[in-house]
Protein backbone atom coordinates (compact mmCIF):
# COMPACT_ATOMS: atom_id res chain seq x y z
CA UNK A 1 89.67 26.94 100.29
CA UNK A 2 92.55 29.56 100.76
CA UNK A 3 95.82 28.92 97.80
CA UNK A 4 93.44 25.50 96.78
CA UNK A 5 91.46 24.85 93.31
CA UNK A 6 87.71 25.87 92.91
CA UNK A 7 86.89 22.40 90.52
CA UNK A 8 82.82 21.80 92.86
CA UNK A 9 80.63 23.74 94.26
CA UNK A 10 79.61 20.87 97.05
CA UNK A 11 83.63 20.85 98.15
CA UNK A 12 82.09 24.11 99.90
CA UNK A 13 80.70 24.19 103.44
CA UNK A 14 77.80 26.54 103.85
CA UNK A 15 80.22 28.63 106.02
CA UNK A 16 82.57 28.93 103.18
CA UNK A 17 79.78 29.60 100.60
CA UNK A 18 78.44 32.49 102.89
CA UNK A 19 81.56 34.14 103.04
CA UNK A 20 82.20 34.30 99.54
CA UNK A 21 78.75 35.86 99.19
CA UNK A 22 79.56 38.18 102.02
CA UNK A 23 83.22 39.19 100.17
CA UNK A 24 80.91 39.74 96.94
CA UNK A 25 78.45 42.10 98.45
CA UNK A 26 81.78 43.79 99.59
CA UNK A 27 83.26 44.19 95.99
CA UNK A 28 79.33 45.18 94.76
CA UNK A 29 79.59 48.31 96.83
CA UNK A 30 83.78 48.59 95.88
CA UNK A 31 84.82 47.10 92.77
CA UNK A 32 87.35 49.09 92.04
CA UNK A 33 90.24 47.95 93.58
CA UNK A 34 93.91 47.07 93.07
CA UNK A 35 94.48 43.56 94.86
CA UNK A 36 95.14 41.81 91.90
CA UNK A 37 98.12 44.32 90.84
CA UNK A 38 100.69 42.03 91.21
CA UNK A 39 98.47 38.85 89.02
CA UNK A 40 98.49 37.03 86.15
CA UNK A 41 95.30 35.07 85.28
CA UNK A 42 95.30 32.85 82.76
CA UNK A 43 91.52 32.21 80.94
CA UNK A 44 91.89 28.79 79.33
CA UNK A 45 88.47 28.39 77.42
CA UNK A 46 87.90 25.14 75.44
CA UNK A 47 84.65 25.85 74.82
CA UNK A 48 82.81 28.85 74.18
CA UNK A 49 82.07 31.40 76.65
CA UNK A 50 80.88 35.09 76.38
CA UNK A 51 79.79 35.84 79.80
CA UNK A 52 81.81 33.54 82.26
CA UNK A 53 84.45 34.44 80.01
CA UNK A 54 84.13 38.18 79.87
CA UNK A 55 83.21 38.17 83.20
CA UNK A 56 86.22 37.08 84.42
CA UNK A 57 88.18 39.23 82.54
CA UNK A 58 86.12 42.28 83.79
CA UNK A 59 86.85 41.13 87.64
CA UNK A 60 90.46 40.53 86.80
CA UNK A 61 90.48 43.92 85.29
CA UNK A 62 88.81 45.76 87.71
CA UNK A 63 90.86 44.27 90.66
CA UNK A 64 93.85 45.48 88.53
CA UNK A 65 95.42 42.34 87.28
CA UNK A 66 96.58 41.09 84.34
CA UNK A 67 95.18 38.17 81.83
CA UNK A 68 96.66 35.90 79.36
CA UNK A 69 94.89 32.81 77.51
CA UNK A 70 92.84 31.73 74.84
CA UNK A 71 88.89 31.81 74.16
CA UNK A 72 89.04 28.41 72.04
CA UNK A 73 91.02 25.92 71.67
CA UNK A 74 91.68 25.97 68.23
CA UNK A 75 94.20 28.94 68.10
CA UNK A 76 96.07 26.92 70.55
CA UNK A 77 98.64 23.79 70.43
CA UNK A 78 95.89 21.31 71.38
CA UNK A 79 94.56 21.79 67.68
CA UNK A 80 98.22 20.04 67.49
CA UNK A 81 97.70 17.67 69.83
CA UNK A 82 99.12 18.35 72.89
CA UNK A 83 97.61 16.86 76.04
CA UNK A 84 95.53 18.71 78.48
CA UNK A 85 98.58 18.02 80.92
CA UNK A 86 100.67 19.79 78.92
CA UNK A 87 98.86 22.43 78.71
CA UNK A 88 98.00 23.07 82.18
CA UNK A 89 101.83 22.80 82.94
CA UNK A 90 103.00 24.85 80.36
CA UNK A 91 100.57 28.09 81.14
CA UNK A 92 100.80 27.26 84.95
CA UNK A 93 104.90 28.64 84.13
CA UNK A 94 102.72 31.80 83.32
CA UNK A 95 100.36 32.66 85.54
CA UNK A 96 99.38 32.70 89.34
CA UNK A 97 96.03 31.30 88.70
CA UNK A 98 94.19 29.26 86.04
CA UNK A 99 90.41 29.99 85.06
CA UNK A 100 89.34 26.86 82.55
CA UNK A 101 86.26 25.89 80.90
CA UNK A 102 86.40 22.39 79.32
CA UNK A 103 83.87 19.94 77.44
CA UNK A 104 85.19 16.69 79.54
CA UNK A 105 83.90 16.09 82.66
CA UNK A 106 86.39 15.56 85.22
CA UNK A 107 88.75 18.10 83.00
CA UNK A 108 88.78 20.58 86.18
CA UNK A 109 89.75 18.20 88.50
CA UNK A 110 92.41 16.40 86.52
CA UNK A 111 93.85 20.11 86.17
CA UNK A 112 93.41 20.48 89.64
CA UNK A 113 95.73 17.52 90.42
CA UNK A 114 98.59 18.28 87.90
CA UNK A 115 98.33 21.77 88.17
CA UNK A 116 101.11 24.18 90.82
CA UNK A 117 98.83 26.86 90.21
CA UNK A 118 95.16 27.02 91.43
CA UNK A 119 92.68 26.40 89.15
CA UNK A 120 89.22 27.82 89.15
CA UNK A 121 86.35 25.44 86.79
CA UNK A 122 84.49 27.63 84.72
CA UNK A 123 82.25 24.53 83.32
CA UNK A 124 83.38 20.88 82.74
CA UNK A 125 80.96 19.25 80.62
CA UNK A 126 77.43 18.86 81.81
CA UNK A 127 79.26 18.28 85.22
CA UNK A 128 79.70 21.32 87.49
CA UNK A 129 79.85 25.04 86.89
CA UNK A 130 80.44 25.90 90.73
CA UNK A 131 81.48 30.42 89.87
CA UNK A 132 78.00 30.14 88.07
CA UNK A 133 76.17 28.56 90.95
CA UNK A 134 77.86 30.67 93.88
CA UNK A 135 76.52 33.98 91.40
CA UNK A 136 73.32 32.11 91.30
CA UNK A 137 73.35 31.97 95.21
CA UNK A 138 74.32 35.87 95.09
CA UNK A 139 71.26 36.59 92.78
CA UNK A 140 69.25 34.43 95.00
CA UNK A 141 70.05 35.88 98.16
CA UNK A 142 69.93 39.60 97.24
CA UNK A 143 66.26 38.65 95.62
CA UNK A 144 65.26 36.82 98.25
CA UNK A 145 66.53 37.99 101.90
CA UNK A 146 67.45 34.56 101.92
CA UNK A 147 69.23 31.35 100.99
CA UNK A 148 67.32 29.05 103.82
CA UNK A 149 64.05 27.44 103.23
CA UNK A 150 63.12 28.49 99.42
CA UNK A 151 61.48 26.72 96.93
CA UNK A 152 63.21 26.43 94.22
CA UNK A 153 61.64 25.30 90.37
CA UNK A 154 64.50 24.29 87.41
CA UNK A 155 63.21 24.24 84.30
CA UNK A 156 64.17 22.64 80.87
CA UNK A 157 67.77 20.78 80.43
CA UNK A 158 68.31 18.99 83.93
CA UNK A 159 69.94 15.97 82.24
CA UNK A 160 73.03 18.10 81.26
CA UNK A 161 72.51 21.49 82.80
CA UNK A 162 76.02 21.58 84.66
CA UNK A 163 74.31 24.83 86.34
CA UNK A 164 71.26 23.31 87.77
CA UNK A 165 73.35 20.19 88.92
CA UNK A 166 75.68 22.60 90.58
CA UNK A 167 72.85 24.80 92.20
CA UNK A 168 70.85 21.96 93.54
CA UNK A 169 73.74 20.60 95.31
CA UNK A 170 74.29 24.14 96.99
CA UNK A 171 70.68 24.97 97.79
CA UNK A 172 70.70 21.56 99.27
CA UNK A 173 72.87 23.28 101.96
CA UNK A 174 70.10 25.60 102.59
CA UNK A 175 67.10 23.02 103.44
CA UNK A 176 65.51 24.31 99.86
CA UNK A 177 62.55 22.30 98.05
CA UNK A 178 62.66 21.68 94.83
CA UNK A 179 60.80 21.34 91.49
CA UNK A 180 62.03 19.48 88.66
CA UNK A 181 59.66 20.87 85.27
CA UNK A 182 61.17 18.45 82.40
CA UNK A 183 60.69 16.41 79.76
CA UNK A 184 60.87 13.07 79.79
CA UNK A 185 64.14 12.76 77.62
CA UNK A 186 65.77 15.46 80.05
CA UNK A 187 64.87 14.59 83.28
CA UNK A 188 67.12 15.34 86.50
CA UNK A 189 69.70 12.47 86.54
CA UNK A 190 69.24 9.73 89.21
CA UNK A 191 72.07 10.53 91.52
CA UNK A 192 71.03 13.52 92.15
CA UNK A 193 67.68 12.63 93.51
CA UNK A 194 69.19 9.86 95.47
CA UNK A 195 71.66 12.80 96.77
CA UNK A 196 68.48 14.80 97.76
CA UNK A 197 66.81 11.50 99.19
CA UNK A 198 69.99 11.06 101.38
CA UNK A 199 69.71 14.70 102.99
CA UNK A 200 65.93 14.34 103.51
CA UNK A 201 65.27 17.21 101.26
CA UNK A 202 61.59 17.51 99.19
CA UNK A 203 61.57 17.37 95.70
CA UNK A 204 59.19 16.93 92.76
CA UNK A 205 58.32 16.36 89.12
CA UNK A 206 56.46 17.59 86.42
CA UNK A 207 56.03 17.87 82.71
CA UNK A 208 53.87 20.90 82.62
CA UNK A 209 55.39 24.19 83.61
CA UNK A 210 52.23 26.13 83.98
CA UNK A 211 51.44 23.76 87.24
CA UNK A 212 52.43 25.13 90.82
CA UNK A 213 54.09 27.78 89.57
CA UNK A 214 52.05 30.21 92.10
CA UNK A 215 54.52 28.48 94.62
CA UNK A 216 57.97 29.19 93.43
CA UNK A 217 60.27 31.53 95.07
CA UNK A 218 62.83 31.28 91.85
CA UNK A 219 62.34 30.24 88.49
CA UNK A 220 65.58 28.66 87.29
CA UNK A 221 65.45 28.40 83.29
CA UNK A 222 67.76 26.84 80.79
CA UNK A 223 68.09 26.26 77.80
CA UNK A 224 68.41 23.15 75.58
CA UNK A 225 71.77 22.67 74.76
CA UNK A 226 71.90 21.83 71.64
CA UNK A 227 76.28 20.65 71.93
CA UNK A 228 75.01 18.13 74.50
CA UNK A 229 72.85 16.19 71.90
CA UNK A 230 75.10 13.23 69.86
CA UNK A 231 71.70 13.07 67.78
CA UNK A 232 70.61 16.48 66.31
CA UNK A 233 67.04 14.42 66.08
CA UNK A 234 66.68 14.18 69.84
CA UNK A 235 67.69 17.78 70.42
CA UNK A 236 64.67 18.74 67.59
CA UNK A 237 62.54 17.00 69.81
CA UNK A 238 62.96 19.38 72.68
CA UNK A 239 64.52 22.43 71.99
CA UNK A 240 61.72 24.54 72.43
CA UNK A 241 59.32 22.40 74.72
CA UNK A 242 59.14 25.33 77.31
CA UNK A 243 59.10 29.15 76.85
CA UNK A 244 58.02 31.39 79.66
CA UNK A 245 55.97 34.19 78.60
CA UNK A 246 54.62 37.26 80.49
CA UNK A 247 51.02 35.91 81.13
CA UNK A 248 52.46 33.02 82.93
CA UNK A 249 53.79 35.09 85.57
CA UNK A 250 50.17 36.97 86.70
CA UNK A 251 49.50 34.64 90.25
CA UNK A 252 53.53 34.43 90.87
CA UNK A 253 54.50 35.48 94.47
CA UNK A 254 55.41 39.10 94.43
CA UNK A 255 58.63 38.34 95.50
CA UNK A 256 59.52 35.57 93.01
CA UNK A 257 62.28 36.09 90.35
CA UNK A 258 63.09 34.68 87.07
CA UNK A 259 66.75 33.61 86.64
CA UNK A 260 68.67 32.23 83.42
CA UNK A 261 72.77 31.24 83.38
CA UNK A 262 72.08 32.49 79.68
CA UNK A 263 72.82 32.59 76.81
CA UNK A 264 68.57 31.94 75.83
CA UNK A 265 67.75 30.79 72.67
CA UNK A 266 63.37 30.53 72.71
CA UNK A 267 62.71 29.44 76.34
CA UNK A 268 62.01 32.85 78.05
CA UNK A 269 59.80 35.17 75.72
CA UNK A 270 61.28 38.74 75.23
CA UNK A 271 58.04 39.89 76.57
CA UNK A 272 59.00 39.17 80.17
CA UNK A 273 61.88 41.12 80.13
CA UNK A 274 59.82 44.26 81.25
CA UNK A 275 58.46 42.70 83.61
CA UNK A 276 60.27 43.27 87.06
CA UNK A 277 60.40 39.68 88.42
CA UNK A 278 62.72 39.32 85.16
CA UNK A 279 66.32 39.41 86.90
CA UNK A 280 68.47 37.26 84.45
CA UNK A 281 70.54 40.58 83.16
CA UNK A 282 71.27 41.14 86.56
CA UNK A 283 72.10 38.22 87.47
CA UNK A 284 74.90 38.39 84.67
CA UNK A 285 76.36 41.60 86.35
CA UNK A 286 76.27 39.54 89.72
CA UNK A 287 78.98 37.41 87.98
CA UNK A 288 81.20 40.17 88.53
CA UNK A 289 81.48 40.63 92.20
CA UNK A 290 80.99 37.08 92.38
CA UNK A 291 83.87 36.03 90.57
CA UNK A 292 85.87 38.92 92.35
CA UNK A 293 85.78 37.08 95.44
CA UNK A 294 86.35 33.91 94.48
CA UNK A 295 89.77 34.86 93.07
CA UNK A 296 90.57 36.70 96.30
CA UNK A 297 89.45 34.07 98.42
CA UNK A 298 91.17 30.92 95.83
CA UNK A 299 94.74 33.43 96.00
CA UNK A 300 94.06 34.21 99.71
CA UNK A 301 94.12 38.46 99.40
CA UNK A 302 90.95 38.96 101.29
């Protein structure tokens, strides 16, 4: 992966996922550092961000490089037009390395192609989110002890959750089991349980969220995005079908931890933020380290 694009998480092996995680725990225990010194990141967000976003920056900053870019498009020349193409060519002149979150899918690896400059996908559409999903894998092992074996239940959007798409395909590297809690209208798109079918992995389904939940080693929420929805009808129907609450989390294995990509909206109650199988703040501060060694693995420092 060394001087190459970060645009999907399953362009990983498991070797190259571990030592990213490795790196991170590295940067956890040293974050200040000046690697970066001689850097210039450009953050090209198309759609909204406030943690990948900020995230990034803080890594960047903290490694001691510098940032340029834009945290929506509409401050920018594609409000005149200009082709993503252009774009990526014309900040590529400015930086060493391109972060870029865009609503298209297949935006990231279009960049990828026309880009002289690695670029890093920070979300393309409901498509892939990979620096979300290797954090997720952070969170997980650090909870955990482990990334092999788990059981693994992700709740709510799977239809257009980039980040469950993008941790299922990861975990699938680790021989993990998993539990699909849905509705009906947002169920886990077909390829990916054909993808699971392929590997031999386990997998289930289920409408209630109270079921099984005694057997989950994480409990993956989203939320319900509403941009996703063409019809604001549809997204009325399910926005707040599931919301984890305190109670619910009585006969969970000791062990077991809550995670969110976040932002929530209604789907975990505030009431389970006491509570210390609750580790979706955490898991935002994970980001950090996380994203560290990606960039120092994508510009080949470490």
């Amino acid at each position: 992966m060394k001087n190459k694009s970060l645009v999907a998480i399953n362009e990983l092996s498991k070797q190259e996922i571990i030592k990213i995680l490795d790196l991170a725990e590295d940067f956890e225990k040293n974050p200040i550092q000046d690697i970066l010194s001689k850097t210039i990141v450009a953050t090209l967000f198309f759609e909204p961000s406030t943690r990948t976003r900020l995230s990034f920056e803080s890594a960047v900053n903290r490694l001691g490089g510098k940032i340029i870019g834009f945290s929506e498009a509409s401050n920018t020349s594609v409000s005149k037009g200009e082709s993503l193409k252009d774009t990526i060519l014309t900040v590529a002149n400015y930086s060493d390395l391109i972060v870029m979150r865009h609503p298209v899918e297949g935006s990231a690896r279009y960049a990828s192609e026309v880009s002289p400059v690695p670029i890093i996908n920070a979300g393309d559409g409901a498509n892939q989110h990979p620096t979300q999903t290797l954090l997720d894998l952070f969170s997980i092992r650090k909870t955990q002890g482990t990334l092999e074996g788990l059981n693994i239940f992700l709740v709510g959007d799977l239809k257009y959750g980039r980040t469950v798409h993008s941790l299922l395909m990861a975990m699938s590297q680790f021989g993990a089991t998993f539990t699909f809690v849905s509705p009906q209208e947002l169920q886990m798109p077909a390829e990916y349980k054909m993808y699971l079918d392929s590997v031999g992995l386990k997998y289930s389904q289920q409408t209630d969220l109270n079921q099984n939940l005694n057997k989950a080693d994480i409990i993956y929420m989203t939320r319900v995005q509403r941009e996703r929805f063409s019809d604001p009808l549809e997204y009325e129907k399910v926005k707040n079908v599931y919301v984890l609450k305190n109670k619910m989390l009585e006969n969970t294995k000791p062990s077991m931890r809550v995670l969110h990509p976040l932002p929530r909206v209604n789907e975990i109650h505030t009431d389970v933020d006491s509570n210390p199988k609750a580790y979706y703040f955490t898991q935002a501060l994970n980001g950090v380290y996380t994203r560290m060694a990606i960039m120092a693995t994508v510009l080949n420092l470490k």
